[in-house]
Protein backbone atom coordinates (compact mmCIF):
# COMPACT_ATOMS: atom_id res chain seq x y z
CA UNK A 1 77.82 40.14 -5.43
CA UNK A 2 80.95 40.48 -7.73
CA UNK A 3 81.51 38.28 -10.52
CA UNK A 4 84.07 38.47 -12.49
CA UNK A 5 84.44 37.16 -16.57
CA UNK A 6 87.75 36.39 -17.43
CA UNK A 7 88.55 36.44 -21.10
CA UNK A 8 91.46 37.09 -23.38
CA UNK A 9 90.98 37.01 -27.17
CA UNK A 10 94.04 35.20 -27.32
CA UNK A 11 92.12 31.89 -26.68
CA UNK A 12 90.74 32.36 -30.35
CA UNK A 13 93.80 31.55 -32.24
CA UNK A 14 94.50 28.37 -30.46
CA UNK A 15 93.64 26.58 -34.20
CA UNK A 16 92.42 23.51 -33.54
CA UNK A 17 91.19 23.59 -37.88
CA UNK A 18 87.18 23.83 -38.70
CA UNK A 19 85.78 21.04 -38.03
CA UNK A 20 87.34 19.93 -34.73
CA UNK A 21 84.85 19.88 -31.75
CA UNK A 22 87.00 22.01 -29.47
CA UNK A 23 86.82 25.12 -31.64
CA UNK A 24 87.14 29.19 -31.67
CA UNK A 25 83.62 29.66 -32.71
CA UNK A 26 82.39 28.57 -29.26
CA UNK A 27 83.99 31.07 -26.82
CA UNK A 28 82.36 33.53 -29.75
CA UNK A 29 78.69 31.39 -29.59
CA UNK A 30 79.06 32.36 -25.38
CA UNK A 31 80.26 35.71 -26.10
CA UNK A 32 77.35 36.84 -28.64
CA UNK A 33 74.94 35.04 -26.26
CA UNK A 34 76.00 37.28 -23.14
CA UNK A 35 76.42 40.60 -25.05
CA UNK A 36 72.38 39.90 -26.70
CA UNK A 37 71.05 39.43 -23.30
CA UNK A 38 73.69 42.65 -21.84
CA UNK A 39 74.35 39.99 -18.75
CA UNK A 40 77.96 40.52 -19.56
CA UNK A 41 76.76 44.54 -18.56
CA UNK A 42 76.61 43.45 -14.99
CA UNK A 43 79.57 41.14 -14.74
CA UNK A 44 83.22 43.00 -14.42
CA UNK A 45 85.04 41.74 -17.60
CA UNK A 46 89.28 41.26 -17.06
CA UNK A 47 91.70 40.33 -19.19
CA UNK A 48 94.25 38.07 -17.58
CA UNK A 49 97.87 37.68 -18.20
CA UNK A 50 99.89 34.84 -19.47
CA UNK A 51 100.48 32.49 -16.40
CA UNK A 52 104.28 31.68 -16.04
CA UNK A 53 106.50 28.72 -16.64
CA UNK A 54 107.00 28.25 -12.57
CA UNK A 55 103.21 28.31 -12.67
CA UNK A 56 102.53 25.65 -15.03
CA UNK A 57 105.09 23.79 -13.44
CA UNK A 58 103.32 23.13 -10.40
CA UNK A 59 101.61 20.70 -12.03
CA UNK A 60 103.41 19.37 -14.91
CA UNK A 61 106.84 18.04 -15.53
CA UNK A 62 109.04 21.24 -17.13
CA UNK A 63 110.11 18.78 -20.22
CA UNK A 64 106.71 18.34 -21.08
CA UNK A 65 105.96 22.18 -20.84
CA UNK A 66 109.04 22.64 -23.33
CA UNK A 67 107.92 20.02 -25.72
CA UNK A 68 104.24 21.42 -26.00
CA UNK A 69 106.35 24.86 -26.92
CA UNK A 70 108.12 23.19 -29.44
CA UNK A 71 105.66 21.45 -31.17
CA UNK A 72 103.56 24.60 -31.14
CA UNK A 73 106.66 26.25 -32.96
CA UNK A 74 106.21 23.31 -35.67
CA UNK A 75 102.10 23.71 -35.78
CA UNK A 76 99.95 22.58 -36.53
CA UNK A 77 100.79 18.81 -35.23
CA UNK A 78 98.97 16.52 -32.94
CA UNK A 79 99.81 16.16 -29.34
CA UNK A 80 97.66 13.26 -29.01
CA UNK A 81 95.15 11.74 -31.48
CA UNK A 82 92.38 14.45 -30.54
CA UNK A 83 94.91 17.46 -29.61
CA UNK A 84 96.03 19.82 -31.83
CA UNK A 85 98.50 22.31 -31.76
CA UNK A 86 99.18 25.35 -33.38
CA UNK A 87 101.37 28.21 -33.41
CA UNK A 88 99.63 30.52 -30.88
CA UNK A 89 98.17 27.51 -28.45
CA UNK A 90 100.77 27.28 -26.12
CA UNK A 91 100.27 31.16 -25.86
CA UNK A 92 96.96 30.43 -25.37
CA UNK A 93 97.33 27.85 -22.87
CA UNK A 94 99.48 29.71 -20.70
CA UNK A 95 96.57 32.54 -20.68
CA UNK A 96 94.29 30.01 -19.70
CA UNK A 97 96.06 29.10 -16.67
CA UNK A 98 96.89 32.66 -16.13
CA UNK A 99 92.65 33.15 -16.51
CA UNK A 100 92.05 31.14 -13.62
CA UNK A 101 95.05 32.50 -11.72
CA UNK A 102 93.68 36.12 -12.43
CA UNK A 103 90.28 35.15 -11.27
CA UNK A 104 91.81 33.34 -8.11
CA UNK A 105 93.66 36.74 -7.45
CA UNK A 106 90.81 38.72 -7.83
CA UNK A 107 89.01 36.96 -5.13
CA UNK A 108 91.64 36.69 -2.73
CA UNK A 109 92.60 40.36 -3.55
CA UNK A 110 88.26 41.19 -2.74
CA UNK A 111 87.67 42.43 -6.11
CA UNK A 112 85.22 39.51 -7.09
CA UNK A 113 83.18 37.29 -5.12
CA UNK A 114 83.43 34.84 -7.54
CA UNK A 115 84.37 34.21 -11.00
CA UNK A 116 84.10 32.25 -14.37
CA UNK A 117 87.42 31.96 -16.16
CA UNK A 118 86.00 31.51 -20.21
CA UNK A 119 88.99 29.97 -21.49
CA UNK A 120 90.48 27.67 -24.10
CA UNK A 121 91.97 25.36 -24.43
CA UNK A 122 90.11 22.95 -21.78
CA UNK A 123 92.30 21.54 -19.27
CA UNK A 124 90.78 18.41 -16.74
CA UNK A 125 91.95 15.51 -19.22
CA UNK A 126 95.86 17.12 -19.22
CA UNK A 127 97.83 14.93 -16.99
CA UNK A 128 101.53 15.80 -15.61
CA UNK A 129 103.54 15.02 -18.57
CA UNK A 130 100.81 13.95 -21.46
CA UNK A 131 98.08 16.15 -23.21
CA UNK A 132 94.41 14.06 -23.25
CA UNK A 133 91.35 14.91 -25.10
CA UNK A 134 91.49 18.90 -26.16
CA UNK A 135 93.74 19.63 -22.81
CA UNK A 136 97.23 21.22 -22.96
CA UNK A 137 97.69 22.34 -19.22
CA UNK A 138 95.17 21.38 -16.32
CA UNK A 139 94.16 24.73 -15.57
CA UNK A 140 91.80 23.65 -12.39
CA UNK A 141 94.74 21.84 -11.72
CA UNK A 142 97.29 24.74 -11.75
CA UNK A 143 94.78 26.83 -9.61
CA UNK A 144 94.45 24.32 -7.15
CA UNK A 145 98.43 24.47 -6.65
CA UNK A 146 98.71 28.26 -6.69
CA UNK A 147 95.86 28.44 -3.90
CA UNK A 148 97.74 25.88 -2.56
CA UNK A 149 100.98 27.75 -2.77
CA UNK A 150 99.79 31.14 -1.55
CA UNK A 151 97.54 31.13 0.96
CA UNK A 152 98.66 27.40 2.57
CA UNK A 153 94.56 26.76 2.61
CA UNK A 154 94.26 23.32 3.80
CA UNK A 155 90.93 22.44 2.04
CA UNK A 156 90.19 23.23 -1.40
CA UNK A 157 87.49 21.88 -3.36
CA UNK A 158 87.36 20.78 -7.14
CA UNK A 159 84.16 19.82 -8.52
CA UNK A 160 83.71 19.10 -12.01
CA UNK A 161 80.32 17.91 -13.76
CA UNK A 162 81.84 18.13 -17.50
CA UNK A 163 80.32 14.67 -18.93
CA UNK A 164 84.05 13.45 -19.49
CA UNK A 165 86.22 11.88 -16.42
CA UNK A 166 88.85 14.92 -15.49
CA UNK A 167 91.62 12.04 -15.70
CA UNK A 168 94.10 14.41 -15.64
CA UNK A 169 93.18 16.28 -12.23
CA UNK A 170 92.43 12.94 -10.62
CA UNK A 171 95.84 11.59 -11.39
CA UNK A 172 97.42 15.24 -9.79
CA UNK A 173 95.82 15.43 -6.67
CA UNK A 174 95.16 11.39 -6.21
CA UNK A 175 97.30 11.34 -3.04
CA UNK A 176 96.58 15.13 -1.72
CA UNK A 177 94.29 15.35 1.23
CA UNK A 178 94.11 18.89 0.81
CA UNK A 179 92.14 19.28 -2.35
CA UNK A 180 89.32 17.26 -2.69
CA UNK A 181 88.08 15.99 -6.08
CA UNK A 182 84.54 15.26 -6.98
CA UNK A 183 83.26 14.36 -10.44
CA UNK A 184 80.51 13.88 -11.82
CA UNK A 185 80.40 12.42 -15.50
CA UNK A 186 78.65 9.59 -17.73
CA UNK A 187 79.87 6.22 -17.38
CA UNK A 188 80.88 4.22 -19.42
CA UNK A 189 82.71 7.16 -21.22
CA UNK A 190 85.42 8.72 -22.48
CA UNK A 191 88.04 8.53 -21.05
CA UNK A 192 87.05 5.53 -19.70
CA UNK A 193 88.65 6.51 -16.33
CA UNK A 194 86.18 7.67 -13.24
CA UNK A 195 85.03 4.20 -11.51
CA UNK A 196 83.30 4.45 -8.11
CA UNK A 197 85.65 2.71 -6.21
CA UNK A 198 88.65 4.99 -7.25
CA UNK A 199 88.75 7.31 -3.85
CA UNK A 200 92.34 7.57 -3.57
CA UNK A 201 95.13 6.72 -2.53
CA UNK A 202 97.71 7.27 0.56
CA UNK A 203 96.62 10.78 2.40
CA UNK A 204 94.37 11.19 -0.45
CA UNK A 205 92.20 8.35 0.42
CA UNK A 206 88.65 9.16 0.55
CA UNK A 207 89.40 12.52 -1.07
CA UNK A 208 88.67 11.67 -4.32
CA UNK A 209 85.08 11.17 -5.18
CA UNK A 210 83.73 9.68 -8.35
CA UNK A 211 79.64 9.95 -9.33
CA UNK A 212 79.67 7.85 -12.09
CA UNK A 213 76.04 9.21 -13.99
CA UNK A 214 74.72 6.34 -16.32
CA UNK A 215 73.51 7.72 -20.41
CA UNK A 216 70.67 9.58 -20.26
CA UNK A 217 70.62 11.13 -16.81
CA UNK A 218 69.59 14.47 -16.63
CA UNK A 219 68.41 17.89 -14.61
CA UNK A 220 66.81 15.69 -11.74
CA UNK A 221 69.54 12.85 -11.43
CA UNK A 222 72.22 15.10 -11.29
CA UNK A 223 70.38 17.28 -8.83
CA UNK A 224 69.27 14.38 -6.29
CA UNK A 225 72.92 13.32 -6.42
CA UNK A 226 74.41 16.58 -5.58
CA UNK A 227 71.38 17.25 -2.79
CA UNK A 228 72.31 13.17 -1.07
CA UNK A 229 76.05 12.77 -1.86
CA UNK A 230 78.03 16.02 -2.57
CA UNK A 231 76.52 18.40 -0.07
CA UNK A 232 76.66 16.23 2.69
CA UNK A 233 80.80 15.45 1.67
CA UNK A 234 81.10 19.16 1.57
CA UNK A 235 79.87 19.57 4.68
CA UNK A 236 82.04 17.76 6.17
CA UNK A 237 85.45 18.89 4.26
CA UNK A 238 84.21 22.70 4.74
CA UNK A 239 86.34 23.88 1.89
CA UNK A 240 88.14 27.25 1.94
CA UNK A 241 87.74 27.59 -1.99
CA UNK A 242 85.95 26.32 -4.36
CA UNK A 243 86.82 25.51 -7.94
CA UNK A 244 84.70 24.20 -10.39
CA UNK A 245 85.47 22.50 -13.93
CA UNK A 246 82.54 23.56 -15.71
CA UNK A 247 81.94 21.33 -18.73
CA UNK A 248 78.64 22.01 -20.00
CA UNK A 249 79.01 18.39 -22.55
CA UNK A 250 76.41 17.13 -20.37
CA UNK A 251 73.74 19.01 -22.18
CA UNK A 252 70.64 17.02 -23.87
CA UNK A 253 72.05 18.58 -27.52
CA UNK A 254 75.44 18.04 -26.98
CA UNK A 255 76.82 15.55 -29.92
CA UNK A 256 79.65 14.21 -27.28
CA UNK A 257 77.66 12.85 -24.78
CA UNK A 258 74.63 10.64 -23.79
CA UNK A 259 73.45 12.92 -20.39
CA UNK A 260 70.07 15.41 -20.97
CA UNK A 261 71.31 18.33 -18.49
CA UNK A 262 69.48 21.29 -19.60
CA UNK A 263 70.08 25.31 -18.47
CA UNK A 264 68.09 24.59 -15.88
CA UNK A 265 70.67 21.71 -14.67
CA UNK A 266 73.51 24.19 -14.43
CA UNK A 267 72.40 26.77 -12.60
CA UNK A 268 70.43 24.75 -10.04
CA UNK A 269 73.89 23.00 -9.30
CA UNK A 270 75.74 26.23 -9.75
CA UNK A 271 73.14 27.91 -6.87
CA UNK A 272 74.01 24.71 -4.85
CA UNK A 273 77.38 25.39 -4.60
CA UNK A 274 76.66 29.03 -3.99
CA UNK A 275 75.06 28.15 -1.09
CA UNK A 276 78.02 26.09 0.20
CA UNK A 277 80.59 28.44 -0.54
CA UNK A 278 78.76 31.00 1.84
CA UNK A 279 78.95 28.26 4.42
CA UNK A 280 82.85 27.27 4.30
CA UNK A 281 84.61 29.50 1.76
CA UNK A 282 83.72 33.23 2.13
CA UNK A 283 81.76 32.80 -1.25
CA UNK A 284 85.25 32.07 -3.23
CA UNK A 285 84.33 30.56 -6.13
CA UNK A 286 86.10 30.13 -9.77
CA UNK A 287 84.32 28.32 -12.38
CA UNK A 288 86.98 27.56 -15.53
CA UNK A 289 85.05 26.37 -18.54
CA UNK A 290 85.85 23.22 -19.91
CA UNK A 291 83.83 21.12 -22.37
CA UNK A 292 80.54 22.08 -24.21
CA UNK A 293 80.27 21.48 -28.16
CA UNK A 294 76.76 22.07 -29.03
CA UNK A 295 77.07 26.22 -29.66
CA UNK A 296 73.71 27.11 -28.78
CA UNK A 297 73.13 24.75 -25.94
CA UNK A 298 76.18 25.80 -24.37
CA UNK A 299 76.14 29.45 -25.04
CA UNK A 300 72.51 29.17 -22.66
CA UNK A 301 74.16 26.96 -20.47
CA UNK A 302 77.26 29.54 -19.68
CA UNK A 303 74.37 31.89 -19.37
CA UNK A 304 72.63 30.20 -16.64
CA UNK A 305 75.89 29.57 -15.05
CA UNK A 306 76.26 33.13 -14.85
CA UNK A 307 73.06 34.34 -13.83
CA UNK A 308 73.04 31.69 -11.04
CA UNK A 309 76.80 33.66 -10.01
CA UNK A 310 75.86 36.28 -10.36
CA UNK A 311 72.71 36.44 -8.17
């Protein structure tokens, strides 16, 4: 088994200033945590490139992409109350779509089984034309599209457990049949989006799956609820690749949310979607990090996300 890390330095001068949750020091937190244990030894480390304009654009309106330039140009400014520009993110976020479009090629191309895309900035709260809650570009988004775009697969798979609603990738693939979304994430919660009756809409009706977890579920909620209601949807959709938004928020020490995952948590459910991915997908998995804010607990996390690809 092949997994890939996908990493560009670059995603430490998106400046987001010193105290802001969404910070530089925790790719570095992952990255001394991975390099102490030598697990980053056995994974094959690759730089990506910058993803293009025409890439982005599969998912957002091309205004929007020019105005997040400009304002970059003028940074540091806020793109929203809680997203901040400044002059090297929308570098950055281009080489965090191009990370998960590197680690998409790599699969397809069979140089990686699978792969985790450690990026920044975060993407599942972006939405077409508006930047949401530390996200510039939806990067599982984007991915999803490109699959979409160059290999035609029917089925592709998006599950994200970050604690936060992915908003932003609901709202893109809403009425798409062809990629199904599943979240899981702690309700009532930012951003306040994520209700279990939202399935949907159009062809994408019953293609959108929200698992609402109430404050202070942890390791064996989220497990039971992946073992009764996720495995048996995937299943039946049979995906042909599998994406993951890997927030890792949803740990106990985590100062943004109410959940109690532990290490534990994350790579039980990351083994659970091994296993599915050998059923349906060829083993094409790649996880694109997205929240996590606590830097120990979610330097271990990553770690037991990797070990659990790894395997």
């Amino acid at each position: 088994m092949k997994t890939a890390l996908i990493y560009h330095p670059i995603y430490l001068k998106h400046d987001t200033g010193p105290t802001h949750p969404e910070r530089a020091s925790r790719l570095r937190a992952i990255l001394r945590k991975l390099q102490k244990t030598k697990l980053i030894e056995t994974l094959k480390l690759i730089e990506p490139g910058a993803a293009s304009f025409d890439d982005i654009a599969l998912v957002h309106g091309r205004d929007y992409i020019s105005s997040v330039k400009d304002a970059s140009r003028r940074g540091p400014v806020n793109l929203d109350p809680d997203t901040v520009v400044s002059s090297d993110s929308f570098e950055s976020a281009l080489y965090a779509a191009g990370g998960v479009i590197k680690g998409i090629d790599l699969i397809l191309d069979g140089d990686a089984d699978n792969a985790f895309a450690m990026v920044r900035p975060p993407g599942h709260h972006a939405r077409p034309s508006q930047a949401m809650g530390f996200c510039i570009f939806n990067n599982v988004a984007i991915g999803a599209r490109y699959i979409q775009k160059k290999c035609k697969y029917e089925r592709i798979l998006i599950v994200d457990w970050d604690a936060h609603h992915g908003n932003g990738t609901e709202d893109v693939f809403y009425e798409d049949q062809g990629v199904f979304y599943i979240s899981l994430h702690q309700y009532p919660h930012y951003p306040g989006t994520g209700a279990k009756e939202d399935n949907g809409r159009g062809k994408g009706k019953g293609f959108n799956l929200n698992l609402p977890m109430p404050a202070g579920s942890g390791d064996d909620e989220y497990i039971k609820v992946f073992k009764e209601k996720i495995s048996p949807v995937v299943n039946s959709f049979k995906p042909q690749f599998i994406l993951i938004s890997a927030g890792f928020d949803g740990h106990a020490k985590d100062p943004l949310s109410s959940t109690t995952l532990t290490e534990k948590g994350y790579y039980e459910m990351t083994l659970i979607l091994k296993e599915l991915a050998g059923l349906y997908s060829g083993n094409r998995i790649v996880s694109v990090l997205e929240g996590g804010y606590n830097l120990f607990s979610l330097a271990d996390s990553v770690h037991a996300h990797l070990e659990a690809l790894a395997i």
